[in-house]
Protein backbone atom coordinates (compact mmCIF):
# COMPACT_ATOMS: atom_id res chain seq x y z
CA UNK A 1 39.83 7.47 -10.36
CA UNK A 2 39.63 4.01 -8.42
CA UNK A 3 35.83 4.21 -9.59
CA UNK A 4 35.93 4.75 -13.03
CA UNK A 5 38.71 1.62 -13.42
CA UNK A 6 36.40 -0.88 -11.69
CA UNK A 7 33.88 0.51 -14.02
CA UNK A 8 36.19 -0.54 -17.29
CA UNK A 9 38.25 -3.26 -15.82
CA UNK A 10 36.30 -4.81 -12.68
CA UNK A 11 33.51 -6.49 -14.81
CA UNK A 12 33.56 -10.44 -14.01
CA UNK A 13 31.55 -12.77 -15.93
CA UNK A 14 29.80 -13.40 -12.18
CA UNK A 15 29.27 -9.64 -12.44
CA UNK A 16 27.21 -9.51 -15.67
CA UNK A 17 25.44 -13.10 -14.74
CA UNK A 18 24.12 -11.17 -11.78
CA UNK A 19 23.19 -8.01 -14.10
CA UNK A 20 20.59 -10.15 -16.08
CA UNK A 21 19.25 -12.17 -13.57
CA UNK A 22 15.97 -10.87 -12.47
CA UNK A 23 15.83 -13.23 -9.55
CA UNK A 24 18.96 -12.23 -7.80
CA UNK A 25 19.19 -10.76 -4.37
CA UNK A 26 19.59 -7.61 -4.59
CA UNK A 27 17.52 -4.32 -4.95
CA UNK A 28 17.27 -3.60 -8.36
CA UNK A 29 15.67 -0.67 -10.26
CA UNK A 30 15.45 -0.48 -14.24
CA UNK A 31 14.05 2.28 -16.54
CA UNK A 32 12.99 0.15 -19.48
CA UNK A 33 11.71 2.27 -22.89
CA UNK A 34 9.55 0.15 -25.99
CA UNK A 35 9.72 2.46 -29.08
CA UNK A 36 7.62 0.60 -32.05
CA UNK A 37 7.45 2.73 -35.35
CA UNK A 38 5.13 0.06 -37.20
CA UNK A 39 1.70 -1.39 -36.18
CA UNK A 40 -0.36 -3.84 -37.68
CA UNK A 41 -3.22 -2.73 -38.96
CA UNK A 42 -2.65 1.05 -38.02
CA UNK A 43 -1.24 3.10 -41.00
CA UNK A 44 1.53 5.71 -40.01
CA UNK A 45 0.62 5.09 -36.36
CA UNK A 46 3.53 4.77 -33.64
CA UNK A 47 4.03 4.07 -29.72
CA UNK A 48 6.16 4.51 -26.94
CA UNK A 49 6.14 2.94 -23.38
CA UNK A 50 8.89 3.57 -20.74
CA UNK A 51 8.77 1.17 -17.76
CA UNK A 52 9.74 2.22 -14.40
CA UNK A 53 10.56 -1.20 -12.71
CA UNK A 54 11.60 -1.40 -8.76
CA UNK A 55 12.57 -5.17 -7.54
CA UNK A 56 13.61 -6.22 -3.69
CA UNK A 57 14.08 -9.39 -2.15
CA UNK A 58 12.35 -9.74 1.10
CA UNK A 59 13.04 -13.33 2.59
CA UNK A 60 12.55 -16.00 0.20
CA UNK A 61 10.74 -13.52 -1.70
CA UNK A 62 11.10 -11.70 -4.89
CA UNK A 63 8.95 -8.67 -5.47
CA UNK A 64 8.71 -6.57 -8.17
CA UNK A 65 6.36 -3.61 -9.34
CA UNK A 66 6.47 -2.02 -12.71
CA UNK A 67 4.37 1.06 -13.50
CA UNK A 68 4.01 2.01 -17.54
CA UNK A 69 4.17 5.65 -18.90
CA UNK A 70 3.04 5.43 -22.57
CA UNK A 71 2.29 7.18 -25.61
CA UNK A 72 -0.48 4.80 -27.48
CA UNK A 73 -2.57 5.84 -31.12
CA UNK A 74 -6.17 6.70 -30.79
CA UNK A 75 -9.16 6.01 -32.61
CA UNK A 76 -9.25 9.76 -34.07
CA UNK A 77 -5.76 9.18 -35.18
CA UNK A 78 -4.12 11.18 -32.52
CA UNK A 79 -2.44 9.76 -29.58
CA UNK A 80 -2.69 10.09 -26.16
CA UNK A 81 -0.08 10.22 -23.19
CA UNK A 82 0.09 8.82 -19.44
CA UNK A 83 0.50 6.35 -17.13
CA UNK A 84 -0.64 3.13 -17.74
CA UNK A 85 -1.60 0.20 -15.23
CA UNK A 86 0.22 -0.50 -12.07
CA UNK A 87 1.25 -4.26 -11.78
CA UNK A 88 3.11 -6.12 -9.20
CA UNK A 89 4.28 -9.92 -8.58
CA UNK A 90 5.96 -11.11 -5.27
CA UNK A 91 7.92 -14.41 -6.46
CA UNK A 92 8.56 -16.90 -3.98
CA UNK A 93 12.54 -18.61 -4.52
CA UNK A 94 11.55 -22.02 -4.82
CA UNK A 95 14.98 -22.87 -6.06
CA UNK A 96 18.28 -21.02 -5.08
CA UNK A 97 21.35 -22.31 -5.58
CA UNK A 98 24.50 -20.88 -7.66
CA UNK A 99 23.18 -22.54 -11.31
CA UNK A 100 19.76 -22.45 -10.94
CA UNK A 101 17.03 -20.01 -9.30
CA UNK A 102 13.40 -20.41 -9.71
CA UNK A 103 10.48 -18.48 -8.32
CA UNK A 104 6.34 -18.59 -8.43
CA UNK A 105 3.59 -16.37 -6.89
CA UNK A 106 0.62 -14.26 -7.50
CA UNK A 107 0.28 -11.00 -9.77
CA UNK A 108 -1.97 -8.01 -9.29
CA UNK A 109 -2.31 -5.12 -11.32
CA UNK A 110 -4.15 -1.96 -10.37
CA UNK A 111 -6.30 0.58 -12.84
CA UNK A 112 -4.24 3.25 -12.52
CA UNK A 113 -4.26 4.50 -15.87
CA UNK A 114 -4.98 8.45 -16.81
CA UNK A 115 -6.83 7.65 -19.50
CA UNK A 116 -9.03 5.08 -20.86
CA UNK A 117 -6.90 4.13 -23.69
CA UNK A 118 -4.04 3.56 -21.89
CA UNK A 119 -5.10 0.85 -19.01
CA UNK A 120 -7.79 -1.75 -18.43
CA UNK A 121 -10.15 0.01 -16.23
CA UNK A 122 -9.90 -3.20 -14.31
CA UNK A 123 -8.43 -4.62 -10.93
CA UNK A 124 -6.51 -7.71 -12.02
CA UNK A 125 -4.85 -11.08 -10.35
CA UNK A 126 -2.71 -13.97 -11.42
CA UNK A 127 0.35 -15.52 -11.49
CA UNK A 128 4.31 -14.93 -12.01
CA UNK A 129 6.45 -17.60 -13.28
CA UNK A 130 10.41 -17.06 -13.51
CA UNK A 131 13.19 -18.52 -13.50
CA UNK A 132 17.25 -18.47 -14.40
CA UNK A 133 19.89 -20.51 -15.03
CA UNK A 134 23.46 -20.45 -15.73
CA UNK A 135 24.40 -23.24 -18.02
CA UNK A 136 28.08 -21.60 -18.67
CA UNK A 137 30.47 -18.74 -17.54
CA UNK A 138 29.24 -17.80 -20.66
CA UNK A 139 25.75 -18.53 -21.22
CA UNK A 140 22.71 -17.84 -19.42
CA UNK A 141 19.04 -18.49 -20.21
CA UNK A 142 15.76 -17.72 -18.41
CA UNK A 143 12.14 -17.05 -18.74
CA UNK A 144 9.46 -15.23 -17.17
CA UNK A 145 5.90 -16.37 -17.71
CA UNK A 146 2.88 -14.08 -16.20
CA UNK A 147 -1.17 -14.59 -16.69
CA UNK A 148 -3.75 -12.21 -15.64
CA UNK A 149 -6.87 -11.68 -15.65
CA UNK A 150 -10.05 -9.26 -14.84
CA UNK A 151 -11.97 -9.86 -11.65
CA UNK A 152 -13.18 -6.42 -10.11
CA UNK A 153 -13.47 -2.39 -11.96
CA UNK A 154 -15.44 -0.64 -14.65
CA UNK A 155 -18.26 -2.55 -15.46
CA UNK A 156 -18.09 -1.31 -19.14
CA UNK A 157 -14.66 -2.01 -20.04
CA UNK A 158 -14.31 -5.41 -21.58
CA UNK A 159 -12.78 -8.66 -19.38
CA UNK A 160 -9.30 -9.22 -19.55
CA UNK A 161 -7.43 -12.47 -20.07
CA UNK A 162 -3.80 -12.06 -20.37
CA UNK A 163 -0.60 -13.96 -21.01
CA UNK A 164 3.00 -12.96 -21.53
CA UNK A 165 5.75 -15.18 -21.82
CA UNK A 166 9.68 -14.00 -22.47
CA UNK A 167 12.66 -16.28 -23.25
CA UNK A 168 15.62 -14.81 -22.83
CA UNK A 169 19.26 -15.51 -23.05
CA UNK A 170 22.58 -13.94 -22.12
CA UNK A 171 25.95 -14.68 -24.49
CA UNK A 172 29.23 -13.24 -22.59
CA UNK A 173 31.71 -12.05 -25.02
CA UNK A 174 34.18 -10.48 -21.81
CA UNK A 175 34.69 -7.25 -20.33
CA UNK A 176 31.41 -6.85 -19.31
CA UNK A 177 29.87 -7.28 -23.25
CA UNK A 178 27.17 -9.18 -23.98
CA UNK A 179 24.78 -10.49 -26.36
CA UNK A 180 21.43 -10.90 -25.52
CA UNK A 181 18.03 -11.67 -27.22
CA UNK A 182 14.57 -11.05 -24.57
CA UNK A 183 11.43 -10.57 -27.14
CA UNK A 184 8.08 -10.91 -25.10
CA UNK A 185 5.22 -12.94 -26.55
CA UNK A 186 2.20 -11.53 -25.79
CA UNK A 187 -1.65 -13.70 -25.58
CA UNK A 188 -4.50 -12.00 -25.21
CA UNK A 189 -6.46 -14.98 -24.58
CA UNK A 190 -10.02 -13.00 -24.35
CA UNK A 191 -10.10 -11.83 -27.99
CA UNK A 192 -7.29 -14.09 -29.65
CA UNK A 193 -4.90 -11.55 -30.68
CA UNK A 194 -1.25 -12.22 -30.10
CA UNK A 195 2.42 -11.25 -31.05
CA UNK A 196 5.72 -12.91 -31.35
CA UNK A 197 8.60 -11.17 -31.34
CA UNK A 198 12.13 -12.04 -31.53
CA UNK A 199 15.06 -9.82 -30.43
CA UNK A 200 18.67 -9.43 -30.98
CA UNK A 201 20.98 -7.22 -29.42
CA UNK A 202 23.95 -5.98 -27.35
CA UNK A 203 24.68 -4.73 -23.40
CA UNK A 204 27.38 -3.53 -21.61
CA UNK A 205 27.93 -3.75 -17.78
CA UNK A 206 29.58 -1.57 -15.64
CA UNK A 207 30.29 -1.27 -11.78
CA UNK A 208 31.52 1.00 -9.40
CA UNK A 209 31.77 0.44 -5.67
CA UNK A 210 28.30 0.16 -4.19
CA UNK A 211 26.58 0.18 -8.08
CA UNK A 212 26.61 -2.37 -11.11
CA UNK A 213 24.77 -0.56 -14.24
CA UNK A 214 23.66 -2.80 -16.96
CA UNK A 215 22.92 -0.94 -20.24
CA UNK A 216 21.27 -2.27 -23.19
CA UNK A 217 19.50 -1.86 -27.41
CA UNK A 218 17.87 -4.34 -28.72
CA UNK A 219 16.16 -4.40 -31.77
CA UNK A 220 13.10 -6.73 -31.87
CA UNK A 221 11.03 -8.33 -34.77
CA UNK A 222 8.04 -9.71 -35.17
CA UNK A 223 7.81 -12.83 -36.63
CA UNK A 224 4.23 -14.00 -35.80
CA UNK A 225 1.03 -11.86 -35.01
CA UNK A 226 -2.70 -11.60 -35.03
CA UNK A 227 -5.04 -8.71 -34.80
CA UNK A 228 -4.63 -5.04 -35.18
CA UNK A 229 -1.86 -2.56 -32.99
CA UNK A 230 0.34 -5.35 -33.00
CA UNK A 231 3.96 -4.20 -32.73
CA UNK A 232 6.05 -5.64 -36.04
CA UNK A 233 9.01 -3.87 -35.45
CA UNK A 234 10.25 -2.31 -32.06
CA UNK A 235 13.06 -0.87 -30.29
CA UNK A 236 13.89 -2.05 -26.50
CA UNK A 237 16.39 -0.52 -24.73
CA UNK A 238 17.12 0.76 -21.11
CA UNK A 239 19.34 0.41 -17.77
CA UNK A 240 19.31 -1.49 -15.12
CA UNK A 241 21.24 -0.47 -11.61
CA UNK A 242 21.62 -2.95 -9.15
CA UNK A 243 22.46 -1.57 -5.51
């Protein structure tokens, strides 16, 4: 009983600031799904990826590894299923202070993938921007900013040169409601193709003693994009649990 009231009373505005910011210190693991029914240049083609996302702070540092299993169209117009490549980032906290947290360090993502359609075939480094910032009990903004690129793996997969950059912002409307908009604008700066989504949609925190659970749909539309198996329209939605 005394579990399920903090769950629908106990939500402060601290509470869901905390939910959405990726830098905070805590362990954190999120189960993130990407539905898109509609890509460029692919007629009646579809894909899903669910993201399995584990984050700990270890000193000053932030580290987080996310590891894809996806559903992706093939060139036979089939699809094929599996996990995709493993990344990681371990964020240093430049910045830490109750408003404002900011953190930089390198990326590395691992070939992993069970097929060749669904990963690089290639051993890749870079770096991870992010930050957050609390402008208002009831506003909160933030961006994450990561670039990779090829440097070891299968000689006959193609280079990779990679950029992804996500604004996203957090509009309290109380009891642990929010509004929140976190589209992902993807670069691939190797063949020029890129994609520009923008998102709008609604979350819901809740916590228990030892737990907060932050669960979230957003809808997401593509306003700009180049090059074929873009995304135009997806769905993002998923939980994140905080412990």
């Amino acid at each position: 009983i005394k579990t399920t009231v903090m769950a629908q009373e106990g939500v402060s505005a601290d509470d869901v600031a905390k939910a959405n910011n990726p830098l905070a210190s805590i362990k954190t693991f999120n189960i993130h799904n990407y539905y898109v029914p509609n890509l460029s240049g692919l007629p009646d083609a579809t894909s899903n990826t669910l993201w399995f996302r584990y984050a700990q702070p270890v000193g000053r540092f932030l580290i987080r590894a996310s590891l894809p299993l996806s559903t992706v169209p093939t060139s036979d117009q089939s699809s094929k299923s599996g996990l995709g490549d493993l990344n990681a980032f371990a964020a240093y906290l430049a910045v830490k202070n109750a408003k404002t947290t900011l953190g930089v360090g390198p990326l590395i993502a691992a070939p992993t993938a069970t097929d060749e359609t669904l990963g690089s075939g290639k051993w890749q480094a870079g770096l991870a921007l992010i930050a957050f910032q609390v402008v208002s009990p009831q506003l909160q903004i933030g961006g994450l900013v990561t670039w990779q690129t090829s440097f070891a793996g299968n000689e006959n997969r193609d280079k990779t040169n990679f950029m992804a950059v996500q604004v996203f912002g957090i509009w309290q409307l109380g009891g642990g409601t929010y509004l929140r908009s976190s589209g992902i604008m993807q670069f691939n700066l190797e063949n020029g193709y890129y994609n520009v989504p923008f998102g709008l949609g609604l979350g819901k925190v809740l916590k228990t003693d030892k737990l907060i659970f932050n669960l979230f749909a957003e809808p997401q539309f593509t306003v700009l994009h180049y090059g074929d198996g873009q995304p135009q329209l997806q769905f993002f939605f998923g939980i994140n649990t905080q412990f």
